[in-house]
N, C-alpha and C. Protein backbone atom coordinates (compact mmCIF):
# COMPACT_ATOMS: atom_id res chain seq x y z
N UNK A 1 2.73 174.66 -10.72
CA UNK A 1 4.01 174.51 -10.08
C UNK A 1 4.41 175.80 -9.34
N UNK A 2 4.25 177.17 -9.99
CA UNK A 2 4.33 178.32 -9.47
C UNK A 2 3.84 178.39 -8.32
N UNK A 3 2.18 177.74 -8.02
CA UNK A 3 1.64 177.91 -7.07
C UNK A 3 2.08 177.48 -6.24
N UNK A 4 2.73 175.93 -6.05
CA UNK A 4 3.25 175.43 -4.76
C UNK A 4 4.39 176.25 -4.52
N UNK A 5 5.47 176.18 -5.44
CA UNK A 5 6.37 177.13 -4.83
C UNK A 5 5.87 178.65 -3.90
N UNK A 6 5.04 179.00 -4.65
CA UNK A 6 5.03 180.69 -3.77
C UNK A 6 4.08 180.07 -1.92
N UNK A 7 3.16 178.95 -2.46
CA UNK A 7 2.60 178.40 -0.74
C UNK A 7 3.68 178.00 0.15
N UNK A 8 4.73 177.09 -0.55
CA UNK A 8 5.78 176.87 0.59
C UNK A 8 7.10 177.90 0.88
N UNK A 9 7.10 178.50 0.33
CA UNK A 9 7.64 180.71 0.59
C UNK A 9 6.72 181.01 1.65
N UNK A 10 5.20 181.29 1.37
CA UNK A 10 4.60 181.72 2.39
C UNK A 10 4.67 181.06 3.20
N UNK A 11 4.54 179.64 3.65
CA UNK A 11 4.63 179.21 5.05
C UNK A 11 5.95 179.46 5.62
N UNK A 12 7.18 178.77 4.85
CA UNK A 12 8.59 179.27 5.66
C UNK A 12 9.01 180.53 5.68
N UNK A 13 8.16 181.31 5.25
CA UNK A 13 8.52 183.14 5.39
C UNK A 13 8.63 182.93 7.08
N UNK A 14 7.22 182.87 7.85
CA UNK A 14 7.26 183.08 9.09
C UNK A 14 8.31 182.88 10.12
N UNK A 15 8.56 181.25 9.53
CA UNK A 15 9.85 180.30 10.53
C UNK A 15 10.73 181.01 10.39
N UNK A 16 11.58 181.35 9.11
CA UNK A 16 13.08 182.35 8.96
C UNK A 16 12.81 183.91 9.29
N UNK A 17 12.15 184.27 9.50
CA UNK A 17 11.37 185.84 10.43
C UNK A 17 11.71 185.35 11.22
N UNK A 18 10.88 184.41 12.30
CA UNK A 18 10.97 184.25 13.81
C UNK A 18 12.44 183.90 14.04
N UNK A 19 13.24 183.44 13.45
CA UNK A 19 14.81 183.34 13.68
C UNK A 19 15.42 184.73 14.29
N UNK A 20 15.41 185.56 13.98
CA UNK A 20 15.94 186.73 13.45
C UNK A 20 16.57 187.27 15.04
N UNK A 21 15.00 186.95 15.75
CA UNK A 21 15.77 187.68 16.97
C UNK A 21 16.09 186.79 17.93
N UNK A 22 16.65 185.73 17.60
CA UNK A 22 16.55 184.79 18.70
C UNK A 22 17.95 184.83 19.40
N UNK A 23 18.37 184.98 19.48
CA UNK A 23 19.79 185.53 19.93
C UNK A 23 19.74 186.17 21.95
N UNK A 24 20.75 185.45 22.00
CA UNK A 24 20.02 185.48 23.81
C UNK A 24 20.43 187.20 24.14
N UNK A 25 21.15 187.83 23.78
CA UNK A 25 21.03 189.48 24.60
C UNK A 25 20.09 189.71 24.00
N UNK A 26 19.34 189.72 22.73
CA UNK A 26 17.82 190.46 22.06
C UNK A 26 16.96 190.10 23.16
N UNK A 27 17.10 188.83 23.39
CA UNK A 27 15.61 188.40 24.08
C UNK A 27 15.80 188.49 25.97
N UNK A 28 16.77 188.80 26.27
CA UNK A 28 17.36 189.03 27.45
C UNK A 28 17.95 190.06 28.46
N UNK A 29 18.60 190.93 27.70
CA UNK A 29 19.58 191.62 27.48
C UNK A 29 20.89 191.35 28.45
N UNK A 30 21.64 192.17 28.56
CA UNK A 30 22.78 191.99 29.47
C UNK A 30 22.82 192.31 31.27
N UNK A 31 23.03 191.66 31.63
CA UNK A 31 22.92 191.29 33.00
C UNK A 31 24.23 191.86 33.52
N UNK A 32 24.36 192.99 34.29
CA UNK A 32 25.80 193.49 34.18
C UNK A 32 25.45 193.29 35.96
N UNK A 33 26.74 192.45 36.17
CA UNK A 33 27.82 192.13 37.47
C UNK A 33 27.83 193.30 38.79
N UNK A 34 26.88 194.22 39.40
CA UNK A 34 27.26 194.71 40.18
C UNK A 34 28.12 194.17 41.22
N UNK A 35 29.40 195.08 41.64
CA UNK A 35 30.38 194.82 42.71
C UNK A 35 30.78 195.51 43.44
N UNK A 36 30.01 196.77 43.34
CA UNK A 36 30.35 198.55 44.09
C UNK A 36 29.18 197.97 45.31
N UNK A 37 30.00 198.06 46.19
CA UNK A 37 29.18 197.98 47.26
C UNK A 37 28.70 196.96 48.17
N UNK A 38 29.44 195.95 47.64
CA UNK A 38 29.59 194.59 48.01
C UNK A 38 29.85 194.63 49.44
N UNK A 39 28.99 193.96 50.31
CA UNK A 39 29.48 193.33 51.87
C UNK A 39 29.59 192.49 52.31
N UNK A 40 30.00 191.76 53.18
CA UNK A 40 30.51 190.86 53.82
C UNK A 40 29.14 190.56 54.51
N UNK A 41 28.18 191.17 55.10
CA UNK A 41 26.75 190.24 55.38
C UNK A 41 25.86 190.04 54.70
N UNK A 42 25.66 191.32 53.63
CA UNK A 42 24.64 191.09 52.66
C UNK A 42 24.75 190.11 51.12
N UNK A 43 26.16 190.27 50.85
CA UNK A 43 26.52 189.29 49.56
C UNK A 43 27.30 188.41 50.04
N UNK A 44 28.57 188.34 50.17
CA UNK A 44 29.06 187.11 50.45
C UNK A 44 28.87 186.22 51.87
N UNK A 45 28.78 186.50 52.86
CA UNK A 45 28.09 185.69 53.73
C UNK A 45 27.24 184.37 53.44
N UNK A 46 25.83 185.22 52.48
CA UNK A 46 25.14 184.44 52.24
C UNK A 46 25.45 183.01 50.95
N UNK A 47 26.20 183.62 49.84
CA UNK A 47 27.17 182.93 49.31
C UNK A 47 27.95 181.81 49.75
N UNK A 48 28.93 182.17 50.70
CA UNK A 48 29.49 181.20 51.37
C UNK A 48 28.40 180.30 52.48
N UNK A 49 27.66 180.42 53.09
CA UNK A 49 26.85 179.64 53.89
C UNK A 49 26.24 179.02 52.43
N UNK A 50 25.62 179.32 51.45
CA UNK A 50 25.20 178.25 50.48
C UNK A 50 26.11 177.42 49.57
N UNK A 51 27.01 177.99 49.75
CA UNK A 51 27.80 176.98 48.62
C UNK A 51 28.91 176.04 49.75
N UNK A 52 29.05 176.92 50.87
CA UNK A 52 30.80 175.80 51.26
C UNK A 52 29.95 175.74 52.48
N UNK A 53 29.23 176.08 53.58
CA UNK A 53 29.01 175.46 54.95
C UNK A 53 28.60 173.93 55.00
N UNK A 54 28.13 173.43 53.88
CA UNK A 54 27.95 171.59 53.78
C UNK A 54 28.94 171.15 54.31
N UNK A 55 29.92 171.49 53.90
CA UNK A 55 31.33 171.13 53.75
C UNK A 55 32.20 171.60 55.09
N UNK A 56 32.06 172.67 55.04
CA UNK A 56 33.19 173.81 55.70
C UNK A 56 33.07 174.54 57.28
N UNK A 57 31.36 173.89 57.70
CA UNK A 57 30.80 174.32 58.90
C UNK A 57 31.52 173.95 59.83
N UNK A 58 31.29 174.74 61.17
CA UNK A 58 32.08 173.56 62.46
C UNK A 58 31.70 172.70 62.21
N UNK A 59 30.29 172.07 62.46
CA UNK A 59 30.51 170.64 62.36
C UNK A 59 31.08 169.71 60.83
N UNK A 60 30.95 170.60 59.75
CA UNK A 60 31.59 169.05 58.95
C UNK A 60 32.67 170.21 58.25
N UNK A 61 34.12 170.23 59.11
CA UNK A 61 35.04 170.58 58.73
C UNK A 61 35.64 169.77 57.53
N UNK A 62 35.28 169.41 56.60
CA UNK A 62 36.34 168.73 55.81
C UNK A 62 37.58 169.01 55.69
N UNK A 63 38.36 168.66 55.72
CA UNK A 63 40.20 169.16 55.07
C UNK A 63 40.66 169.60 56.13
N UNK A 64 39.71 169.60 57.28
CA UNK A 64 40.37 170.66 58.64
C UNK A 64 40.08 172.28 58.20
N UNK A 65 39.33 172.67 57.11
CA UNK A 65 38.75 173.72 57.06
C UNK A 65 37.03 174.41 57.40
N UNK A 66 37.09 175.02 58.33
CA UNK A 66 36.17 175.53 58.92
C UNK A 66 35.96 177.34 58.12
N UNK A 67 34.74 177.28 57.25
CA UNK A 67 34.97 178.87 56.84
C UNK A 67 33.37 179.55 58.07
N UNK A 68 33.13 179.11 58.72
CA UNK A 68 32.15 179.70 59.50
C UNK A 68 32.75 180.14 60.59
N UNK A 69 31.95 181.43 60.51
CA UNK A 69 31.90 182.87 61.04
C UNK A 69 33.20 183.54 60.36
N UNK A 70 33.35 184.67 60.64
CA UNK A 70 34.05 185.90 60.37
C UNK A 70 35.61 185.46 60.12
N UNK A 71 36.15 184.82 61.06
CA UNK A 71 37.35 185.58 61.53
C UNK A 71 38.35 183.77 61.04
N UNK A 72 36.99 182.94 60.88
CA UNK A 72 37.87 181.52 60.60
C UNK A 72 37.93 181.87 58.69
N UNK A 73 36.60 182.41 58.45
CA UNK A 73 37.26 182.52 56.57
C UNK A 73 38.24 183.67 56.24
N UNK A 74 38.17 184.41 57.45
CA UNK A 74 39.49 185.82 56.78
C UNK A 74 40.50 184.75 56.79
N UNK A 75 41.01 183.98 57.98
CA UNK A 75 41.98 183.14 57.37
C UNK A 75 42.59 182.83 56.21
N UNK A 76 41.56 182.16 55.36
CA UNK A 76 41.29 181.64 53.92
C UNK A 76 41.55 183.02 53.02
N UNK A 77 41.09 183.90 52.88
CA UNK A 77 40.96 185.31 52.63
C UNK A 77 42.37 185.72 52.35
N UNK A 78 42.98 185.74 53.64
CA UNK A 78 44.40 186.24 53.66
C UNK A 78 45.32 185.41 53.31
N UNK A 79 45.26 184.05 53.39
CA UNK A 79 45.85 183.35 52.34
C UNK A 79 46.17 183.40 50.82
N UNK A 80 45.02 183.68 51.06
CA UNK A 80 44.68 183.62 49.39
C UNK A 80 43.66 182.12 49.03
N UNK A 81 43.91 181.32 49.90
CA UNK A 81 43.06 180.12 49.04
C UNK A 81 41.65 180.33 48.98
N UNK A 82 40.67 180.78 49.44
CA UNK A 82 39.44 180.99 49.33
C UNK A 82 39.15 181.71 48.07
N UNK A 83 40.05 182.49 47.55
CA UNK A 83 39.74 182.89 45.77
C UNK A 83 40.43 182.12 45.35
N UNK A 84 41.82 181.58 45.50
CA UNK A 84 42.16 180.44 44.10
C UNK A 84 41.26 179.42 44.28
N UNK A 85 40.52 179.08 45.45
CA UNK A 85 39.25 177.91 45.31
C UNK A 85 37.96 178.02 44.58
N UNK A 86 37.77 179.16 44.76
CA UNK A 86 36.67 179.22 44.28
C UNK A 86 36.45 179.62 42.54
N UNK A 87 37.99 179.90 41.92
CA UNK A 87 38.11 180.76 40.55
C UNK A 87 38.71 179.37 40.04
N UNK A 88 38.76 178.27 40.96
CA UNK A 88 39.60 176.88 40.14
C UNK A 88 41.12 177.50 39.57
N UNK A 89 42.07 178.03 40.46
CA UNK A 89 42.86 178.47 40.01
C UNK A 89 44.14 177.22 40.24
N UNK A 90 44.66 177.41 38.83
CA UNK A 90 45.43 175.80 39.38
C UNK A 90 46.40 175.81 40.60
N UNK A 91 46.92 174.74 41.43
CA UNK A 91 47.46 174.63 42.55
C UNK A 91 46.54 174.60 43.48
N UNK A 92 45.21 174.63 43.12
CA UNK A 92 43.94 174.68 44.61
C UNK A 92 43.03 173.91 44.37
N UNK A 93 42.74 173.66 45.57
CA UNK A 93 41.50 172.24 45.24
C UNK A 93 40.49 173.15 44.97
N UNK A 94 40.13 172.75 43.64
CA UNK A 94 38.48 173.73 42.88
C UNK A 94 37.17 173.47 44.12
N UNK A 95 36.76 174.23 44.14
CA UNK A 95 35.47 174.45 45.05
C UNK A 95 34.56 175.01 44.63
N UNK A 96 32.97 174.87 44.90
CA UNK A 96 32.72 173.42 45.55
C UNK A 96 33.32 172.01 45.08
N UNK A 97 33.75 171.29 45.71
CA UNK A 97 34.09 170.05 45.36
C UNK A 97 32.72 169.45 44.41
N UNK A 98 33.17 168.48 43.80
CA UNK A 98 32.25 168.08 42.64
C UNK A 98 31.04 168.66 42.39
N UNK A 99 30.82 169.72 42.43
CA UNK A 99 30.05 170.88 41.73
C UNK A 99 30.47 171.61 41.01
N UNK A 100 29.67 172.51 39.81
CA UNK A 100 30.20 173.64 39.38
C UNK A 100 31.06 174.48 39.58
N UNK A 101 31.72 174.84 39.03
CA UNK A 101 32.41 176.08 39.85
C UNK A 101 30.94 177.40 40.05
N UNK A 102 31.58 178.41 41.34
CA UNK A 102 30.21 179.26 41.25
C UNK A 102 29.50 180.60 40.15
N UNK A 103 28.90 180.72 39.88
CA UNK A 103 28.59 181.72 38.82
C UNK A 103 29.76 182.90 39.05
N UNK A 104 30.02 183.44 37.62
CA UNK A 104 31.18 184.13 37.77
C UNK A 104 30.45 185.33 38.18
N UNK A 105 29.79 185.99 38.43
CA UNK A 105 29.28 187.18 39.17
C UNK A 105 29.14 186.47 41.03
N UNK A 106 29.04 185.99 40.81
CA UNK A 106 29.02 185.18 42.72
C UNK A 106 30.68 185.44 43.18
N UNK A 107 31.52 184.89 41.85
CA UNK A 107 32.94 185.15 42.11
C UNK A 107 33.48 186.36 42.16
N UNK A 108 32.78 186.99 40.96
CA UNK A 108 33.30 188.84 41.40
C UNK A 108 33.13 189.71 42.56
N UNK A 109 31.80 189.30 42.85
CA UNK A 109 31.72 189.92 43.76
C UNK A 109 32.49 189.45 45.46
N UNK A 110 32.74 187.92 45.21
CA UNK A 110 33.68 187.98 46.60
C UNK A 110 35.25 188.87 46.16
N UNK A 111 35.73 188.51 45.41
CA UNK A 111 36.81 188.95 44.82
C UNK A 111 36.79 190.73 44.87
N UNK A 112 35.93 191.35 44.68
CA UNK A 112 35.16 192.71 45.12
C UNK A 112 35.72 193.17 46.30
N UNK A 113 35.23 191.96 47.70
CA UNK A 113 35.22 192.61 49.09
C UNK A 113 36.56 192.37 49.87
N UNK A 114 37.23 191.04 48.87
CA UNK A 114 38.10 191.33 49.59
C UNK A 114 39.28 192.19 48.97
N UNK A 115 39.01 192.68 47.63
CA UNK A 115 39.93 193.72 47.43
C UNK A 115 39.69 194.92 48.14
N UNK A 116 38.31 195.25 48.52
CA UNK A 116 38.43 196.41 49.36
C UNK A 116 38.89 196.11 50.92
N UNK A 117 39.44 194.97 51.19
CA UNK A 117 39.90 194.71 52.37
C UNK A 117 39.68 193.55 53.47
N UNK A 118 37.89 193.16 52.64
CA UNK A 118 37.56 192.22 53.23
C UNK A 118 36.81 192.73 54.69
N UNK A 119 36.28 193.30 54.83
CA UNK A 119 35.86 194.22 56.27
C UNK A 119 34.73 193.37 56.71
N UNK A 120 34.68 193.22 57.59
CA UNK A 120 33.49 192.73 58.49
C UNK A 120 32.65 193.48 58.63
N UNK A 121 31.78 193.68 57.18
CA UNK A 121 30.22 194.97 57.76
C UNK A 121 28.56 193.96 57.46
């Protein structure tokens, strides 16, 4: 009887070991949010052309909102609705429409450029 007990110890020794580190920062670590340095062609540009131009291009203005090129999303920008849209902030239609909202580092970093002003670089 001793014996089976100490064989089934040794086999589940391994399984409750391999637990130990399974924990997603051990096996991952932390993915920290750069936002120093954020621009308007290199990060969010590309952002906004993938997530809202379906939608938001000249040609498929939905809502009567056009965020392509520069000077039609500062609009949005200086409003304010282009971050309560995109942070699902209540009073704004959440964006993308029936999608996710966007990864919250996608969001910091717009939130980033236009606290530094939003500049066209």
């Amino acid at each position: 009887m001793i014996m089976k007990k100490s064989a089934l110890f040794a086999l589940l020794l391994p399984l409750l070991a391999g637990c130990y580190y399974d924990s997603e920062e051990f096996l991952y670590g932390t993915v920290e949010c750069m936002t120093e340095g954020t621009t308007y062609s290199t990060d969010v540009l590309p952002l906004i052309v993938a997530n809202c131009y379906q939608c938001h291009d000249a040609a498929n203005n939905f809502g009567g909102i056009t965020l392509e090129g520069y000077d039609q999303l500062r609009t949005y920008v200086d409003n304010g609705e282009l971050l309560g849209a995109i942070r699902h902030t209540p009073g704004f239609s959440p964006m993308p429409k029936n999608a996710p909202q966007l990864v919250e580092c996608n969001i910091e970093k717009i939130a980033a450029w236009i606290a530094a002003g939003a500049p066209n670089d």
